[in-house]
Protein backbone atom coordinates (compact mmCIF):
# COMPACT_ATOMS: atom_id res chain seq x y z
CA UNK A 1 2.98 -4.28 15.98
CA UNK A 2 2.13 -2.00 12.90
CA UNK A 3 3.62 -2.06 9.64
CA UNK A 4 4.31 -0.03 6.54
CA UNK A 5 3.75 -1.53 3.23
CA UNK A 6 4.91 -0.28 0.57
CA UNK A 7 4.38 -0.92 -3.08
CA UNK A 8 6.39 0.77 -6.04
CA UNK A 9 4.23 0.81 -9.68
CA UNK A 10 5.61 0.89 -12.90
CA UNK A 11 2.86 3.89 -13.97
CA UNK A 12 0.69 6.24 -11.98
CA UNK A 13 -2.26 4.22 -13.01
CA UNK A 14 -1.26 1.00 -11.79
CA UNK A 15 -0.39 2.87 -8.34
CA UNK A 16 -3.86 4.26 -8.34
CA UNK A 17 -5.93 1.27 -9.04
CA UNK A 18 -4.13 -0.41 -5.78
CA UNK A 19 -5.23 3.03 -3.76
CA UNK A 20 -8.78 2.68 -5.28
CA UNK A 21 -8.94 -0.97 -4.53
CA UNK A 22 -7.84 -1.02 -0.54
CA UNK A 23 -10.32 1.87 -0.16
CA UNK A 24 -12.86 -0.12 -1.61
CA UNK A 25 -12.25 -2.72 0.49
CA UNK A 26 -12.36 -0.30 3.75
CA UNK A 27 -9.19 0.65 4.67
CA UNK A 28 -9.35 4.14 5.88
CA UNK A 29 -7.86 6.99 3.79
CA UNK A 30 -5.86 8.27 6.83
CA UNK A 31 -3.85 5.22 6.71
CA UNK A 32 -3.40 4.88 3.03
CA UNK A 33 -0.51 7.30 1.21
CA UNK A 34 -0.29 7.23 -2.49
CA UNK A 35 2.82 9.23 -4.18
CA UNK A 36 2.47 10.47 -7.38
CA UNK A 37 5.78 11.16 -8.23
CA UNK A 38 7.67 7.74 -7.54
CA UNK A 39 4.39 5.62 -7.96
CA UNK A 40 4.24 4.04 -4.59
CA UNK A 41 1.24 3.05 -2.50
CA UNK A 42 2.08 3.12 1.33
CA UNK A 43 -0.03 1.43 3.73
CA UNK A 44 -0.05 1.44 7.72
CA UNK A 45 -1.19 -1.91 9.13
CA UNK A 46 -1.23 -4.14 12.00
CA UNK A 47 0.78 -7.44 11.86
CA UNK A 48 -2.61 -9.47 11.13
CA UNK A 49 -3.44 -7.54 7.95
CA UNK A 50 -0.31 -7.38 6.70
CA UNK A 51 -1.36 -10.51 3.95
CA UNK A 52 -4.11 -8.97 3.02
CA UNK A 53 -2.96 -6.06 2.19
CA UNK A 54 0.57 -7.21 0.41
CA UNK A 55 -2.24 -9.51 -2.01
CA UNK A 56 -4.48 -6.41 -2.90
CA UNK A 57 -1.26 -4.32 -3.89
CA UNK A 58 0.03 -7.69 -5.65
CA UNK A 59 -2.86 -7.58 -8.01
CA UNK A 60 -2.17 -4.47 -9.76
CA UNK A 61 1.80 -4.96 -10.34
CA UNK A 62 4.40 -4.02 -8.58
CA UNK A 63 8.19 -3.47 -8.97
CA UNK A 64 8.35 -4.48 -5.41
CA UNK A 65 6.64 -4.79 -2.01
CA UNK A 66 8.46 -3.67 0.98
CA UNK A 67 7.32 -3.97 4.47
CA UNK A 68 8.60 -2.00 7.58
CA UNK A 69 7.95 -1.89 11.20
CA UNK A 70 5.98 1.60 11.26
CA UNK A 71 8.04 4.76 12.86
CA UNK A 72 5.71 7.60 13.68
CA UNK A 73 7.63 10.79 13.87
C-alpha cells in the first residue's frame, strides 16, 4: 500500500530543509510536494518507507506528521 506523509512546519525554512534533506537522501522529486504557503512537506511512499521518511521530516520540526493511505485522482 502507498502512503502520504505529511508534515506541517512552523516557517518556510524549516519546510524546506525537510524537502532538501529526503532529496538528498534519494527520494525522487516526483514524489515529494513542498507547499509554500501552509509550510507542509508531502511525501508519497510505500508502507516499508513510511519510518524512514516520518524520522527525516521529524528532524527539522514539525507541528505535526500525518499519514494517509494515498488517493490518486
Amino acid at each position: 500500500m502507498t502512503q502520504t506523509v505529511t508534515a506541517a512546519y512552523g516557517n518556510i525554512d524549516m519546510a524546506i530543509n525537510a524537502y532538501d534533506e529526503l532529496i538528498s537522501e534519494g527520494y525522487p522529486r516526483e514524489k515529494l510536494y513542498l507547499d509554500r504557503d501552509t509550510h507542509e512537506v508531502k511525501v508519497i511512499v510505500p508502507d516499508t518507507s513510511k519510518p524512514e521518511v516520518e524520522e527525516i521530516l521529524g528532524r527539522h520540526g514539525p507541528d505535526e506528521i500525518l499519514a494517509r493511505p494515498y488517493e490518486s485522482s
